[in-house]
C-alpha atoms as a PDB file:
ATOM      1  CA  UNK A   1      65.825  73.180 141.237  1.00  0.00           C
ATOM      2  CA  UNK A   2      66.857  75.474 138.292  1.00  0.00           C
ATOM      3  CA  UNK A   3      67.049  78.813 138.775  1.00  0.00           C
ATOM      4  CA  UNK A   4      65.242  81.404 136.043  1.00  0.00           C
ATOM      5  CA  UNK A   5      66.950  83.888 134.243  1.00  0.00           C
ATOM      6  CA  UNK A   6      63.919  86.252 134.988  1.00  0.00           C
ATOM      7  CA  UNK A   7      64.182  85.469 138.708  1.00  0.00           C
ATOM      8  CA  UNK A   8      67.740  86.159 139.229  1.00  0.00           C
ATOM      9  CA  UNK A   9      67.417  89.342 137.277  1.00  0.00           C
ATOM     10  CA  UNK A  10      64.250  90.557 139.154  1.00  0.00           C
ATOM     11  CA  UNK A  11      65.773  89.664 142.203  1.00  0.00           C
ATOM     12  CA  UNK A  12      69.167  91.350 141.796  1.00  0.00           C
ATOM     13  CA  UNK A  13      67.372  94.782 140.315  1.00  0.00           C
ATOM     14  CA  UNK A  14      65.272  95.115 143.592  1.00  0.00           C
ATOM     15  CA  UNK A  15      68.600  94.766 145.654  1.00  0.00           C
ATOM     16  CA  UNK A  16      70.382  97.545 143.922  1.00  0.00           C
ATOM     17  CA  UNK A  17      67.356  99.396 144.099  1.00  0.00           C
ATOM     18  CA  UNK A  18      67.317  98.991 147.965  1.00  0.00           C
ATOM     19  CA  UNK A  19      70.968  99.323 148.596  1.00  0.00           C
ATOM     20  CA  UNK A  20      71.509 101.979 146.480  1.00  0.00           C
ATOM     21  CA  UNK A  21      74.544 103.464 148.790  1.00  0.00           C
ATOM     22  CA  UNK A  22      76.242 100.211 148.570  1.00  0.00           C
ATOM     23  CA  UNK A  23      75.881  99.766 144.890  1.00  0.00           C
ATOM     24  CA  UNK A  24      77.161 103.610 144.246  1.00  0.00           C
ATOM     25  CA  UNK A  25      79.952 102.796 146.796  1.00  0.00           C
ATOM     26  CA  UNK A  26      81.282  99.415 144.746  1.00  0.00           C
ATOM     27  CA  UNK A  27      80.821 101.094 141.488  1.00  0.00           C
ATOM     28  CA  UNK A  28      82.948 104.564 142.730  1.00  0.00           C
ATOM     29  CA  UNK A  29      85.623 101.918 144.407  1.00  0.00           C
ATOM     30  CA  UNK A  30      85.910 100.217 141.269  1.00  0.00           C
ATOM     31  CA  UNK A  31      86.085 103.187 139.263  1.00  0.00           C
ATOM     32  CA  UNK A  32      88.989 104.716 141.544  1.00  0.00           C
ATOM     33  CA  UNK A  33      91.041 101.592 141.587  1.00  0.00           C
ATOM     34  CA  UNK A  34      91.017 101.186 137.783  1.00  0.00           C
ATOM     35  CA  UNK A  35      91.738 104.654 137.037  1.00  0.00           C
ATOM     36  CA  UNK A  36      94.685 104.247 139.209  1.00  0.00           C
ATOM     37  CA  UNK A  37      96.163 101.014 137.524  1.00  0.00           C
ATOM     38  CA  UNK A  38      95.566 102.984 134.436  1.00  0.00           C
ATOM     39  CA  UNK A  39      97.523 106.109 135.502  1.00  0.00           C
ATOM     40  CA  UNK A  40     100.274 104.384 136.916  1.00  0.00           C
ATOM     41  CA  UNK A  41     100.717 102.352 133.382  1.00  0.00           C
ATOM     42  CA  UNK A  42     100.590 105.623 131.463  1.00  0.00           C
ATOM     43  CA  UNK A  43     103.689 106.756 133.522  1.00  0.00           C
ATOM     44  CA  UNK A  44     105.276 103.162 133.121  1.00  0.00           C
ATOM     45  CA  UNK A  45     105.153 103.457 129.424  1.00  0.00           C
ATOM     46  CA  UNK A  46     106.284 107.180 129.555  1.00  0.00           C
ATOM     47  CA  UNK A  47     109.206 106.446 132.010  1.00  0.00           C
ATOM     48  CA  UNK A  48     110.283 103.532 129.454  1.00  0.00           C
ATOM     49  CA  UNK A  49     110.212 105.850 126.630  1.00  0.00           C
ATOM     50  CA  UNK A  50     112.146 108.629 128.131  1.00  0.00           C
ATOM     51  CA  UNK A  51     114.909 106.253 129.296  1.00  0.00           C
ATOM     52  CA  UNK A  52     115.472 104.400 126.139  1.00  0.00           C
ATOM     53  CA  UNK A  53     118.664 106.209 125.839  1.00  0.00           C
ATOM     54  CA  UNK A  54     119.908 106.125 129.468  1.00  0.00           C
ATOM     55  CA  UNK A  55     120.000 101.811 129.711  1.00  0.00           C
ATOM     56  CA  UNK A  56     122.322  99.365 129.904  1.00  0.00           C
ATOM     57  CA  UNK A  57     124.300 101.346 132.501  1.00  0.00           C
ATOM     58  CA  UNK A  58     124.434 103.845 130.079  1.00  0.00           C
ATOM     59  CA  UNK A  59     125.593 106.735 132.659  1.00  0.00           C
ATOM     60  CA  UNK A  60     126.915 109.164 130.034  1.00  0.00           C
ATOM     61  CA  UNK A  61     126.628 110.386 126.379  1.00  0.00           C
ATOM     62  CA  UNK A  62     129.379 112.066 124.202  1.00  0.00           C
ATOM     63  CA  UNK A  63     127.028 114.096 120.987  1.00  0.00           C
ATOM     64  CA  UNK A  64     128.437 114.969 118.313  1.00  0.00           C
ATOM     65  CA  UNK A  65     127.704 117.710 116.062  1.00  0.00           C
ATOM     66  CA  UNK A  66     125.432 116.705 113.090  1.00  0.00           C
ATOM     67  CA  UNK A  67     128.120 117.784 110.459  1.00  0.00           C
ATOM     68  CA  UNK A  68     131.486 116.228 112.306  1.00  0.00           C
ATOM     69  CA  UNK A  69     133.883 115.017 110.614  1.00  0.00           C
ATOM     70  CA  UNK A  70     134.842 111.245 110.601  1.00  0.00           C
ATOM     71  CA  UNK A  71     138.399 112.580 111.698  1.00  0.00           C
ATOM     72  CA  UNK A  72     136.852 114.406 114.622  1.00  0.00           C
ATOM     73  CA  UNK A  73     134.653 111.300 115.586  1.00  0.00           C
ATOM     74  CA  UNK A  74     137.738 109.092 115.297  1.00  0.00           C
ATOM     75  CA  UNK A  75     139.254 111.534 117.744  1.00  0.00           C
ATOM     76  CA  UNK A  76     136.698 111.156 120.430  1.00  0.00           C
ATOM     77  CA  UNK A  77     136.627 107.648 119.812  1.00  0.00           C
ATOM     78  CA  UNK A  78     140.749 107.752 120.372  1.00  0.00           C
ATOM     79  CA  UNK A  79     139.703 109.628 123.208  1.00  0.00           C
ATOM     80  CA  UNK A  80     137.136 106.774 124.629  1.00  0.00           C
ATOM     81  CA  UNK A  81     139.660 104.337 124.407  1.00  0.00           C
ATOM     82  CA  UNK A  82     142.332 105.600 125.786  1.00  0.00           C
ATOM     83  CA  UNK A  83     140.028 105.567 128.719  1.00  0.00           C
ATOM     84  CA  UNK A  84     138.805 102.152 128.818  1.00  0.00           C
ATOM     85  CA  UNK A  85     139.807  99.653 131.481  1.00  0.00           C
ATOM     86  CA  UNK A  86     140.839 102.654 133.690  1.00  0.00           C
ATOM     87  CA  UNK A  87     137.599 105.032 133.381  1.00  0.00           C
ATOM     88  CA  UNK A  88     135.298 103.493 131.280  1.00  0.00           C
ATOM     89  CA  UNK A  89     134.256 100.096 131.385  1.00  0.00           C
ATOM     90  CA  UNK A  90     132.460  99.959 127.890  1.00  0.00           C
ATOM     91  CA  UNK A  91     131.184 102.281 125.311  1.00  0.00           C
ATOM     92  CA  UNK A  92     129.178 102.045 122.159  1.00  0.00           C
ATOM     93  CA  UNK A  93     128.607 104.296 118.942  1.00  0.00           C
ATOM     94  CA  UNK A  94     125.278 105.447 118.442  1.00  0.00           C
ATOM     95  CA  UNK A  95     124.650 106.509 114.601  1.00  0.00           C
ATOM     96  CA  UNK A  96     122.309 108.713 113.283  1.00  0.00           C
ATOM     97  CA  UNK A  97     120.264 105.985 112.259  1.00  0.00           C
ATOM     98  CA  UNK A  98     120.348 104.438 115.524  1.00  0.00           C
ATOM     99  CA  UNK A  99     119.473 107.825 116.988  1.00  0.00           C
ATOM    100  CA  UNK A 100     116.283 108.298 114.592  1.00  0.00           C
ATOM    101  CA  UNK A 101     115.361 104.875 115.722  1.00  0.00           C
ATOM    102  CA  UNK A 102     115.420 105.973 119.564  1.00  0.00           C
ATOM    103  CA  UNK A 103     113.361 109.233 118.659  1.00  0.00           C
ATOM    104  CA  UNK A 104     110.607 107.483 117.049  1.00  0.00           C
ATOM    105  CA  UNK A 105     110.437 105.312 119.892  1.00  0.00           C
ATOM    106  CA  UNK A 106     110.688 108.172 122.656  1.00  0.00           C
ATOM    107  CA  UNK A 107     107.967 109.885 120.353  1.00  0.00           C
ATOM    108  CA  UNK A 108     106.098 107.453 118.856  1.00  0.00           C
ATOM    109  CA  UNK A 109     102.591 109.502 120.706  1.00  0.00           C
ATOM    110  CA  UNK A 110     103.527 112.863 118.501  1.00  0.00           C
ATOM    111  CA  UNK A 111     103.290 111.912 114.856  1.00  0.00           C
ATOM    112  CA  UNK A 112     103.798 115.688 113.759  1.00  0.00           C
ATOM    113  CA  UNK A 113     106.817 115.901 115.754  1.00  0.00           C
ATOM    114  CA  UNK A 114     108.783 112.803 114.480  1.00  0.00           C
ATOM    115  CA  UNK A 115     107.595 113.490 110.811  1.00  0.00           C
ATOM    116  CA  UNK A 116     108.949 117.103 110.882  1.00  0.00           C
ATOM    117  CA  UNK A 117     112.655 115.673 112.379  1.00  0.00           C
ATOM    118  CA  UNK A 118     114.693 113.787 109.695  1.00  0.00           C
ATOM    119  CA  UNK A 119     117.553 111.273 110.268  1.00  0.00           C
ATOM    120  CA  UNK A 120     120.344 113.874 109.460  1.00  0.00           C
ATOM    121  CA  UNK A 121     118.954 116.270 111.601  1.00  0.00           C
ATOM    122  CA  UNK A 122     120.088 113.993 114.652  1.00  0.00           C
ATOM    123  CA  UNK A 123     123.279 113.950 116.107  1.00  0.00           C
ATOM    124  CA  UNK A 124     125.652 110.674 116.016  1.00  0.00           C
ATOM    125  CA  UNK A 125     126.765 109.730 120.208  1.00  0.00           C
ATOM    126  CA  UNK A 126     129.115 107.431 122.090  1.00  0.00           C
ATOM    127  CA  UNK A 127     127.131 105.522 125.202  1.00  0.00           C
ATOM    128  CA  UNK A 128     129.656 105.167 128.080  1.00  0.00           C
ATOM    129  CA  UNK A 129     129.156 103.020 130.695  1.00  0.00           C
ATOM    130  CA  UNK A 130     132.049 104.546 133.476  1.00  0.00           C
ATOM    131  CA  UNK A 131     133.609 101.905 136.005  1.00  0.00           C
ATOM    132  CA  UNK A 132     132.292 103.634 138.577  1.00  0.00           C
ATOM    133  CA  UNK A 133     129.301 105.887 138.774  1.00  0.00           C
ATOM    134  CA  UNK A 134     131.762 108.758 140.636  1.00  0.00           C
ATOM    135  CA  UNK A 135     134.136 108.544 137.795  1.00  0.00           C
ATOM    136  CA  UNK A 136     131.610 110.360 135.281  1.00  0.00           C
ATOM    137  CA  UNK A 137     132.579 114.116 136.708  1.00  0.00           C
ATOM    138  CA  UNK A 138     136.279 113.278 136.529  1.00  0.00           C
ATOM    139  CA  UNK A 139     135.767 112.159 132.628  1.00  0.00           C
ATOM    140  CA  UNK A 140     133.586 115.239 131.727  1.00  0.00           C
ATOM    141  CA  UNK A 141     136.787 117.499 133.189  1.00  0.00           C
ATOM    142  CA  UNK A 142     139.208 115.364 131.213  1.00  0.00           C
ATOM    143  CA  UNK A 143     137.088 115.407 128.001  1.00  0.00           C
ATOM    144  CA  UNK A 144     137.446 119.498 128.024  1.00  0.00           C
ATOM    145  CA  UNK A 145     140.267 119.054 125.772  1.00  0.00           C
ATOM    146  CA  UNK A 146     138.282 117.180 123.119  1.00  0.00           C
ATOM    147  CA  UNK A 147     137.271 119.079 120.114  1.00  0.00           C
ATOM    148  CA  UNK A 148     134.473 121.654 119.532  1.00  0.00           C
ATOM    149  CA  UNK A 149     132.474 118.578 117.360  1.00  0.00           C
ATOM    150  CA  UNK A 150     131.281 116.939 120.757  1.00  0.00           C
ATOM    151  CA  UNK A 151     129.331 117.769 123.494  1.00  0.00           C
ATOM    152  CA  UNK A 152     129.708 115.534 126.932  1.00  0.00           C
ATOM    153  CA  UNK A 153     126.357 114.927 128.519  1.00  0.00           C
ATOM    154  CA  UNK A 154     124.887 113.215 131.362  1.00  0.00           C
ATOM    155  CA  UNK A 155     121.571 112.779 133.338  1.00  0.00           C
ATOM    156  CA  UNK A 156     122.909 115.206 135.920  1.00  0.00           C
ATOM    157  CA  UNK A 157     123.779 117.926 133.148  1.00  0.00           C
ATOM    158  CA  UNK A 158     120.760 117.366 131.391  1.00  0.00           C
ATOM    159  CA  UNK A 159     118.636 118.358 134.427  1.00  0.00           C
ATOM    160  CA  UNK A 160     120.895 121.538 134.879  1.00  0.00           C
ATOM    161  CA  UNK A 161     120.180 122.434 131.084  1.00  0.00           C
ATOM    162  CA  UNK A 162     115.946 121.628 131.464  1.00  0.00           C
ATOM    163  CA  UNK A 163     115.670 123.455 134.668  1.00  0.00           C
ATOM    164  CA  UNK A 164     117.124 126.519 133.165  1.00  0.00           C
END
């Protein structure tokens, strides 16, 4: 026996109709639950943007001024690998065009913003990966004597600088 389009559709409007609590109760439970999935993918894609910078065991980053010298990023490099195998396990050099590449990925949601910032404007860095997390205070007090063209940062610094 073959069911009628204009049966099942008569027959399912006079159940909402009666059950009206029940059918505002599965719509409001399916509205919650997607507006939840939604929220928490918003934050996924803004936690993956903010940490672009901060993978790979990245734990700390050495910026240089925008105007340094090759001499005075050759320095800091001399000064990253005099560290390796004892401090550091790895590092990698960041250059402005890798950096402008990061911004427009951390910003890729504000056009305005990553049109008004230009390649040179950003500074070159060194990614260190320490052997140990605990070593990263002990290289920011050695790395005092580097020169005025760098500035040491990591994730625990930058929270002391944003909640200032």
């Amino acid at each position: 026996m073959a069911l009628s389009l204009e049966y099942v559709a008569k027959e399912t409007g006079n159940n909402l109709r009666r059950n009206v609590l029940m059918t505002t109760g599965a719509i409001l439970c399916v509205a919650v639950s997607l507006t939840i999935v939604g929220i928490a993918l918003v934050l996924k894609q803004g936690v993956s943007r903010a940490t672009v910078q901060w993978r790979n065991g990245v734990d700390m980053s050495v910026f240089m001024n925008s105007d340094a010298t090759p001499e005075q990023t050759a320095a800091i490099k001399t000064q990253l690998d005099g560290l390796t195998g004892t401090e550091i396990k790895r590092y990698s050099y960041c250059d402005q065009t890798c950096a402008y590449r990061e911004f427009r990925t951390m910003f890729a949601n504000t056009p305005d913003f990553t049109q008004s910032v230009s390649q040179s404007d950003l500074p070159p860095s060194f990614r260190v990966v320490p052997v140990h997390p605990e070593l990263i205070e002990q290289i920011g007090k050695s790395s005092r004597r580097s020169p005025e063209s760098a500035t040491w940062s990591t994730p625990r610094t930058r929270s002391r600088v944003c909640s200032r």
